[in-house]
C-alpha atoms as a PDB file:
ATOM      1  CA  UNK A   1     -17.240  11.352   9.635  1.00  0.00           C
ATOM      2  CA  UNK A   2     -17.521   8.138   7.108  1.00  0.00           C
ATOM      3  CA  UNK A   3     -17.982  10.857   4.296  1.00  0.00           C
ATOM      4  CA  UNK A   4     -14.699  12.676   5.340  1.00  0.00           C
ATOM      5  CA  UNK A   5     -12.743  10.067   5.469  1.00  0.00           C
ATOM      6  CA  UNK A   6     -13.987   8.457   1.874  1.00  0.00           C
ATOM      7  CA  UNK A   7     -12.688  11.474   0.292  1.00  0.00           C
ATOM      8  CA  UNK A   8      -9.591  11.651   1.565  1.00  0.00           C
ATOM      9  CA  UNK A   9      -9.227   7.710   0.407  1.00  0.00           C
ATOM     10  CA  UNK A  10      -6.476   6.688  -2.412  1.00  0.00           C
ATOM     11  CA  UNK A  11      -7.413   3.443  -3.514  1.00  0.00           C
ATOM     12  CA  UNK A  12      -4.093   3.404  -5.511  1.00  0.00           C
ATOM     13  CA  UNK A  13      -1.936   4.097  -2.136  1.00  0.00           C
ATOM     14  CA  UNK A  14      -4.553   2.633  -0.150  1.00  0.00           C
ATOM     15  CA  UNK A  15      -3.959   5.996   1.987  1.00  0.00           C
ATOM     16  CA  UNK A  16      -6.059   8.653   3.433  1.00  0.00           C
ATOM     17  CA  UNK A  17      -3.922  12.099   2.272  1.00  0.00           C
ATOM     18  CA  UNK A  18      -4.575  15.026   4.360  1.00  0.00           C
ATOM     19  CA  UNK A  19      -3.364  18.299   5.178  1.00  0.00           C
ATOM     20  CA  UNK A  20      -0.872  17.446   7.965  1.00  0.00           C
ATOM     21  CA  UNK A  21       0.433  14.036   5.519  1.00  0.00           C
ATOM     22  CA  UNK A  22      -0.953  10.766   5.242  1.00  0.00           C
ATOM     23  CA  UNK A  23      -2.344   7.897   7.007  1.00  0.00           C
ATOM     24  CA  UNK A  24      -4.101   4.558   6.923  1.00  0.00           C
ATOM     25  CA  UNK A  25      -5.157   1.801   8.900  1.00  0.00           C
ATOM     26  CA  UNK A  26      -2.882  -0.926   9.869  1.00  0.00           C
ATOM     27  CA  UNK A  27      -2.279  -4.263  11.145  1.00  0.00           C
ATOM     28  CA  UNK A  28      -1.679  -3.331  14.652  1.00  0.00           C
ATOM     29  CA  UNK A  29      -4.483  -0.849  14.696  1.00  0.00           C
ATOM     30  CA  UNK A  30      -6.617  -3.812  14.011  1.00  0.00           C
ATOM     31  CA  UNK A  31      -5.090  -5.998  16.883  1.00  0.00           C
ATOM     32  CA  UNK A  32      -5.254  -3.044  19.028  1.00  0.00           C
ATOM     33  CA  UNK A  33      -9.340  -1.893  18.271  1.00  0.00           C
ATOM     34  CA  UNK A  34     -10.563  -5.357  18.066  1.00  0.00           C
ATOM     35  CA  UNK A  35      -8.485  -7.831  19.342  1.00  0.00           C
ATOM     36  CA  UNK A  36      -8.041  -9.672  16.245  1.00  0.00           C
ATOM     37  CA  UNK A  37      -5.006 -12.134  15.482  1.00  0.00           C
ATOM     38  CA  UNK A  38      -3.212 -10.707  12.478  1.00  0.00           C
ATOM     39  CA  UNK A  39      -0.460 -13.293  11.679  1.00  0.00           C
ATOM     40  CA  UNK A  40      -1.482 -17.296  11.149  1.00  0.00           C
ATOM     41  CA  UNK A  41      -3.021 -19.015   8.205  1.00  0.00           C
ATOM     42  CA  UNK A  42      -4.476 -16.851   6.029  1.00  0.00           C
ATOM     43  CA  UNK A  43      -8.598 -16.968   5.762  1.00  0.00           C
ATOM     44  CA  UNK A  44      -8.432 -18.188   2.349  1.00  0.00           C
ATOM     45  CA  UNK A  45     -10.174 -21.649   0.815  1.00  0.00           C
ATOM     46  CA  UNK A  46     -12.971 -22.912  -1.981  1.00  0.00           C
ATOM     47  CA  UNK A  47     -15.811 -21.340  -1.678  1.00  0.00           C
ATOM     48  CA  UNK A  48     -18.910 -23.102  -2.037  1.00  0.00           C
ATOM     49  CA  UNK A  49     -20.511 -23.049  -5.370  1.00  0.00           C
ATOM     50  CA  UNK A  50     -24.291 -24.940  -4.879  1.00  0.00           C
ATOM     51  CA  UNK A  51     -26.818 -24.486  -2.462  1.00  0.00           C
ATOM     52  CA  UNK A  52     -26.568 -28.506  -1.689  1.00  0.00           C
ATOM     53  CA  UNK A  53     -23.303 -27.630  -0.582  1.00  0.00           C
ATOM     54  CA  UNK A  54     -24.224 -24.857   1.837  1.00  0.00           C
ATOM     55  CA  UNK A  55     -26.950 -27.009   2.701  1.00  0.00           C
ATOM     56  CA  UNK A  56     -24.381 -30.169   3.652  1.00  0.00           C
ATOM     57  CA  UNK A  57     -22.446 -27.759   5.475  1.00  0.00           C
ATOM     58  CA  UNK A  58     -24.730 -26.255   7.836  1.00  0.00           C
ATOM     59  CA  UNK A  59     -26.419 -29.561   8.503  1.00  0.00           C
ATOM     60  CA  UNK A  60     -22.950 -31.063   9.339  1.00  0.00           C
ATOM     61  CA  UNK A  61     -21.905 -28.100  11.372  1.00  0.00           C
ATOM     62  CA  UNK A  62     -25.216 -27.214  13.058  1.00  0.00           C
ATOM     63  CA  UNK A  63     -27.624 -30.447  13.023  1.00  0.00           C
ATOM     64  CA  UNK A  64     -29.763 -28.115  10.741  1.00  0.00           C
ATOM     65  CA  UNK A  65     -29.749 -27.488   7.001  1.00  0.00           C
ATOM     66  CA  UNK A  66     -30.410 -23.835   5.561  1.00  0.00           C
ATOM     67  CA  UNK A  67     -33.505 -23.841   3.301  1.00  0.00           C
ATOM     68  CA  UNK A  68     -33.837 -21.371  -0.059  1.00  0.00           C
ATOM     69  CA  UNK A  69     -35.628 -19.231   2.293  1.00  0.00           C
ATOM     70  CA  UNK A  70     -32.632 -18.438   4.643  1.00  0.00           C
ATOM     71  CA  UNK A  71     -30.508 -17.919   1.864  1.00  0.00           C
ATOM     72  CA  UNK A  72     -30.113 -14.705  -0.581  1.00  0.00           C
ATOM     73  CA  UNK A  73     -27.224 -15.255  -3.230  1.00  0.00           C
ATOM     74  CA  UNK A  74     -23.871 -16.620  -1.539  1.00  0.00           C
ATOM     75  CA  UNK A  75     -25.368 -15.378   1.440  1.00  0.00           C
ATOM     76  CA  UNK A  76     -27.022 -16.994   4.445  1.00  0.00           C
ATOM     77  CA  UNK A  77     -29.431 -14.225   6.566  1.00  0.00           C
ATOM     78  CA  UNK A  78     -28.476 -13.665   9.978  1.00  0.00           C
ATOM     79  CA  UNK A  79     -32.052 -14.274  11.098  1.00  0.00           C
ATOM     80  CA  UNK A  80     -31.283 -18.143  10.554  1.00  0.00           C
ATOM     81  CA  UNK A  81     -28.033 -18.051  12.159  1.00  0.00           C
ATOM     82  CA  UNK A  82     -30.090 -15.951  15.322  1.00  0.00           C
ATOM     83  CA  UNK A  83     -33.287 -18.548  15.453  1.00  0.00           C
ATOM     84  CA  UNK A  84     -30.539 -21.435  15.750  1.00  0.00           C
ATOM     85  CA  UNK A  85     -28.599 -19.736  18.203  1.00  0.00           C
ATOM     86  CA  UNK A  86     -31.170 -19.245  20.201  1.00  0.00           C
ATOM     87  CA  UNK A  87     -32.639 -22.713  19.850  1.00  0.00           C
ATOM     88  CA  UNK A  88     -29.388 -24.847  21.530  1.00  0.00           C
ATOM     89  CA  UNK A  89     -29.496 -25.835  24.738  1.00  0.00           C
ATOM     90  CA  UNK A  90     -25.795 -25.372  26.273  1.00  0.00           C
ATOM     91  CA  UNK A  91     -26.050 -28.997  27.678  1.00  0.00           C
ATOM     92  CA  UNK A  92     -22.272 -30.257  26.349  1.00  0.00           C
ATOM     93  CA  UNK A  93     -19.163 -29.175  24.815  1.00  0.00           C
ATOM     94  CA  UNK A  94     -20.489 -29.867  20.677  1.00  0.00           C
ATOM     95  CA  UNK A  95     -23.702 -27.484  21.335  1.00  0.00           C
ATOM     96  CA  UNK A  96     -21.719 -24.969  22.810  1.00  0.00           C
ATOM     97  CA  UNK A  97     -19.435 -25.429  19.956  1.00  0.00           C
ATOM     98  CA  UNK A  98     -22.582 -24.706  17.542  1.00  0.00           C
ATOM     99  CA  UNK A  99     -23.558 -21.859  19.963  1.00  0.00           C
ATOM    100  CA  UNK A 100     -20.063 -20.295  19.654  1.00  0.00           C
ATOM    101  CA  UNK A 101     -20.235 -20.619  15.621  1.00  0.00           C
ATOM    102  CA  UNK A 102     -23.163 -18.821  15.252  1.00  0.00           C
ATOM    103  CA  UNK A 103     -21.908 -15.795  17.142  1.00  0.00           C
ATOM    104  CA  UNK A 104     -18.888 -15.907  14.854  1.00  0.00           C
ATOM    105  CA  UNK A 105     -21.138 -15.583  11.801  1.00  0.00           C
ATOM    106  CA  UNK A 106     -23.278 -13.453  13.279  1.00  0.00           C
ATOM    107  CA  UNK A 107     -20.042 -10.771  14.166  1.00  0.00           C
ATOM    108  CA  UNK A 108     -19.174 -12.032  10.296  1.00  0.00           C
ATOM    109  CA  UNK A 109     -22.272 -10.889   9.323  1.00  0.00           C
ATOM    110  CA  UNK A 110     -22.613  -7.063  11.316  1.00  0.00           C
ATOM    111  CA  UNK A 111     -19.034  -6.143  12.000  1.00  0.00           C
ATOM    112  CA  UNK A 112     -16.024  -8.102  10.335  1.00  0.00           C
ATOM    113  CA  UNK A 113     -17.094  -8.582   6.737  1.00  0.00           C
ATOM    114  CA  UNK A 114     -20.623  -6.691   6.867  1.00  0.00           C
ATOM    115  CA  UNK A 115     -22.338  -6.122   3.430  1.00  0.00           C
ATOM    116  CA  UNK A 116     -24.211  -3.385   2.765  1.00  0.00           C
ATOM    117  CA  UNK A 117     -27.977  -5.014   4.004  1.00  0.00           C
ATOM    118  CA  UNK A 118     -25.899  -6.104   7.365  1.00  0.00           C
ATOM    119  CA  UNK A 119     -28.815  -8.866   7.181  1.00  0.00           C
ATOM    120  CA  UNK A 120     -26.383 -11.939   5.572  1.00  0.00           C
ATOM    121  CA  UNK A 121     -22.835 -13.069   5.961  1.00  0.00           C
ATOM    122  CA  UNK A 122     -21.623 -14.677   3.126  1.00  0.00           C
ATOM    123  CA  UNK A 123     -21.127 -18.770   3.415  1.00  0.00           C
ATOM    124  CA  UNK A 124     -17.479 -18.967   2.434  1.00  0.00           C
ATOM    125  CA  UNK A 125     -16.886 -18.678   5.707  1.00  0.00           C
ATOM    126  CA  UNK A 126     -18.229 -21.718   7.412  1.00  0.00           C
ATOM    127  CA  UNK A 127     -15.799 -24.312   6.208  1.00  0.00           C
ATOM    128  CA  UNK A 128     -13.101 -21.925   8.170  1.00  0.00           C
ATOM    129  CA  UNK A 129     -15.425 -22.674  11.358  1.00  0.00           C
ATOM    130  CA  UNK A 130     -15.079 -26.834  11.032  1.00  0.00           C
ATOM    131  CA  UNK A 131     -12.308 -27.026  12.999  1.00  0.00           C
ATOM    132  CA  UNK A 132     -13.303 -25.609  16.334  1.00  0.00           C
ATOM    133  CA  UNK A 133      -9.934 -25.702  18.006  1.00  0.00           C
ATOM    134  CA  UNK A 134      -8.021 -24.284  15.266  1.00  0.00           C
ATOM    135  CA  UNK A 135     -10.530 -20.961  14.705  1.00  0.00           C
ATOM    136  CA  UNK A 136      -7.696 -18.856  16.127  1.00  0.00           C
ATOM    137  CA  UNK A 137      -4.994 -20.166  13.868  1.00  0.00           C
ATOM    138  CA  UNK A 138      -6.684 -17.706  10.918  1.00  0.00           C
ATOM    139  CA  UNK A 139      -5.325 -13.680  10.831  1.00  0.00           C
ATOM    140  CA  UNK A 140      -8.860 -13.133  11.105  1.00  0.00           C
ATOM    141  CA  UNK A 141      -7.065  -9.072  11.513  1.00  0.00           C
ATOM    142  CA  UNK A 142      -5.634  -9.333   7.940  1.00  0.00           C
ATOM    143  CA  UNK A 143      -8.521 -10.971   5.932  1.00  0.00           C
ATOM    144  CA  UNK A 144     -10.912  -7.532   7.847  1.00  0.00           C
ATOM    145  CA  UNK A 145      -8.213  -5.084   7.318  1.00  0.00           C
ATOM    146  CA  UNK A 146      -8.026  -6.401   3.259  1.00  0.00           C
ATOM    147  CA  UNK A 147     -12.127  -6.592   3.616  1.00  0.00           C
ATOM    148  CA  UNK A 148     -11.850  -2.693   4.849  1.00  0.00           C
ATOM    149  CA  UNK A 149      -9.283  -1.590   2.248  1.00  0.00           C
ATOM    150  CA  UNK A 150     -11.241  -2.914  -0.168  1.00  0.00           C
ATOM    151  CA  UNK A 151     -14.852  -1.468   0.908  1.00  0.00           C
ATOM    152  CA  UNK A 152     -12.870   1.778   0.960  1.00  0.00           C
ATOM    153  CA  UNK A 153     -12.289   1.528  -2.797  1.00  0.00           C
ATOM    154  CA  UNK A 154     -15.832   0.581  -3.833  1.00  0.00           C
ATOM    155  CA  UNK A 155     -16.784   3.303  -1.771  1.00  0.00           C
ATOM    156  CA  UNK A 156     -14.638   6.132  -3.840  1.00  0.00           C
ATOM    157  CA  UNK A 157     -16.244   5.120  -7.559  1.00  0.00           C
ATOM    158  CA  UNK A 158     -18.883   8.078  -8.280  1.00  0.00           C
ATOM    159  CA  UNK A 159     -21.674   5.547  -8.631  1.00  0.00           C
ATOM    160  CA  UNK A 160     -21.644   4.441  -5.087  1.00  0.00           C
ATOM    161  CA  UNK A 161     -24.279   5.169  -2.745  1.00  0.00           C
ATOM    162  CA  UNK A 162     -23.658   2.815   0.281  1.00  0.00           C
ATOM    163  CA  UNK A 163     -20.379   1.470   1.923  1.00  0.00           C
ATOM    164  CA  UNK A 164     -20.113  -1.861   3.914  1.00  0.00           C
ATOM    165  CA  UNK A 165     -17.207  -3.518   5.662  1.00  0.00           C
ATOM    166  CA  UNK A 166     -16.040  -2.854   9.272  1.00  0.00           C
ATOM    167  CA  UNK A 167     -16.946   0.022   9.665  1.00  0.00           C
ATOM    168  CA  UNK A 168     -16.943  -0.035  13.516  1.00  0.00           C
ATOM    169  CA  UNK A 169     -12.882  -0.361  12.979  1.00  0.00           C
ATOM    170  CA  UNK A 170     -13.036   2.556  10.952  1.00  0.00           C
ATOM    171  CA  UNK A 171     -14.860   4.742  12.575  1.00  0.00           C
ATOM    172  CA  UNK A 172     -13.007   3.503  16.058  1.00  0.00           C
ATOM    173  CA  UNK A 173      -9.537   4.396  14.425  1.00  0.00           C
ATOM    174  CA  UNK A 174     -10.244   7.595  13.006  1.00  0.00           C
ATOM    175  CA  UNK A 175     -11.696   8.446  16.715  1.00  0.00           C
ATOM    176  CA  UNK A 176      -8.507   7.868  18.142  1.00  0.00           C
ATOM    177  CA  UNK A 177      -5.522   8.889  15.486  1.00  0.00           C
ATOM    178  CA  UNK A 178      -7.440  11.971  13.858  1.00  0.00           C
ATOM    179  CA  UNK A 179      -8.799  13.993  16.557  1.00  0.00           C
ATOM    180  CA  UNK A 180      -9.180  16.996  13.831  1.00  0.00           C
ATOM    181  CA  UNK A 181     -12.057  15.064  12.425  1.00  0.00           C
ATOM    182  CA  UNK A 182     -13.447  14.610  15.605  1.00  0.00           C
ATOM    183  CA  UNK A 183     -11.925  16.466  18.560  1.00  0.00           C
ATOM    184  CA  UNK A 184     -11.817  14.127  21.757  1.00  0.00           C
ATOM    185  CA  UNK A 185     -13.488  16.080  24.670  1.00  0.00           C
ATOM    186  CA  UNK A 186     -10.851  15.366  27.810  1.00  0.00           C
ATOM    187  CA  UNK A 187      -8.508  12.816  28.331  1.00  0.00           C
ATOM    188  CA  UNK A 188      -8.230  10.708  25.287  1.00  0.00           C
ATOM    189  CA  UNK A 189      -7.392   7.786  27.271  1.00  0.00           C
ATOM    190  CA  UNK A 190     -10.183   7.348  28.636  1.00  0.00           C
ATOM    191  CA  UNK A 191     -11.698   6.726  25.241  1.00  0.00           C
ATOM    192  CA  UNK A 192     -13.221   2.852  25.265  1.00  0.00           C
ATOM    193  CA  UNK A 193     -11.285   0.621  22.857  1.00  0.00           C
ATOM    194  CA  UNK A 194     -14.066  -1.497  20.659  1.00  0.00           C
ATOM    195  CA  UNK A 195     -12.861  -4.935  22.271  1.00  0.00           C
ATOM    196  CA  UNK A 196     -13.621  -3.625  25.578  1.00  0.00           C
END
C-alpha cells in the first residue's frame, strides 16, 4: 500500500493525485488518528551540536549521561532510552517524570519522527522535554505532519530505497479515506482509530 501511495505523491503540491482527484493528509487527520495537538508553540529550537552537550542533557534530564556507545550521529539508540526506562523505580513525581520522557522518545524514535533504522531518535528533541508541564504546549501534530510530508518527498527521488517517518499515520489514513486502495470489509466504523 506504502508503494501506491509514493507514486501517486507530488512533492511540489504536497498531494497524492488520483483518478477520482486529489488528496493529502491534514492537520485534523493527524488530531483525529493520533491524538496529537496541532496548534501551540511550534517544536522548533537549537539543536545540539557536541556530544558534551547531549551528554549534559541527558544527565540533567535523566540522572544518567549517554556514552559514545549509545549514540550514532545526532542520534541517541532507543536501546539506551529502553535500559533507563526500565531501570526507574516509580517511587515520586521526578522519576515518573523521567519514566514518562523516555516513552516520549521512545514513540519519537518508532512512530512520530522514525528514521529509517527505527533504532535512534534524534537528540534535538530532548531540550523540548525539560519542561515537563509545558510538553503539551508544542503542535507535536504539525512538526509529524511536516516530518511526513517531508519523508514523502525523499521517498519519490529514484535513488531511494527505504522511507521513514510516521508511517503508522500514513498507512492509518489511507485505511480510512481511500478504501479503493484497500477496500474495508464491513462497517467502516468499526475500524480502530491508532490512538485507541
Amino acid at each position: 500500500m506504502i508503494n501506491a501511495l509514493i507514486e501517486r505523491w507530488r512533492p511540489e503540491t504536497h498531494t497524492f493525485h488520483f483518478p477520482v482527484g486529489e488528496c493529502t493528509v491534514t492537520l485534523e487527520d493527524v488530531a483525529v488518528i493520533l491524538g496529537l495537538p496541532t496548534n501551540g508553540l511550534p517544536v522548533t529550537g537549537p539543536t545540539m551540536s557536541s556530544f558534551e552537550a547531549l551528554e549534559a542533557e541527558c544527565l540533567h534530564q535523566f540522572g544518567i549521561a549517554t556514552s559514545k556507545n549509545d549514540c550514532r550521529g545526532s542520534f541517541i539508540k532507543l536501546t539506551w532510552f529502553r535500559s533507563v526506562r526500565d531501570r526507574i523505580v516509580l517511587n515520586d513525581d521526578v522519576h515518573m517524570q523521567m519514566y514518562v520522557k523516555c516513552h516520549i522518545m521512545l514513540l519519537f524514535g518508532k512512530i512520530l519522527f522514525a528514521d529509517k533504522s527505527g533504532a535512534a531518535v534524534y537528540w534535538k528533541f530532548l531540550p523540548l522535554l525539560r519542561n515537563f508541564g509545558g510538553i503539551i504546549q508544542f503542535s507535536w501534530g504539525s512538526a509529524c505532519l511536516a516530518h511526513l510530508y517531508r519523508s514523502l518527498c525523499r521517498a519519490t527521488r529514484v535513488d531511494c530505497k527505504e522511507m521513514d517517518g510516521p508511517l503508522t499515520l500514513l498507512v492509518s489514513w489511507a485505511w480510512i479515506r481511500l478504501p479503493f486502495l484497500a477496500s474495508i470489509p464491513g462497517n467502516p466504523r468499526v475500524f480502530p482509530i491508532a490512538n485507541r
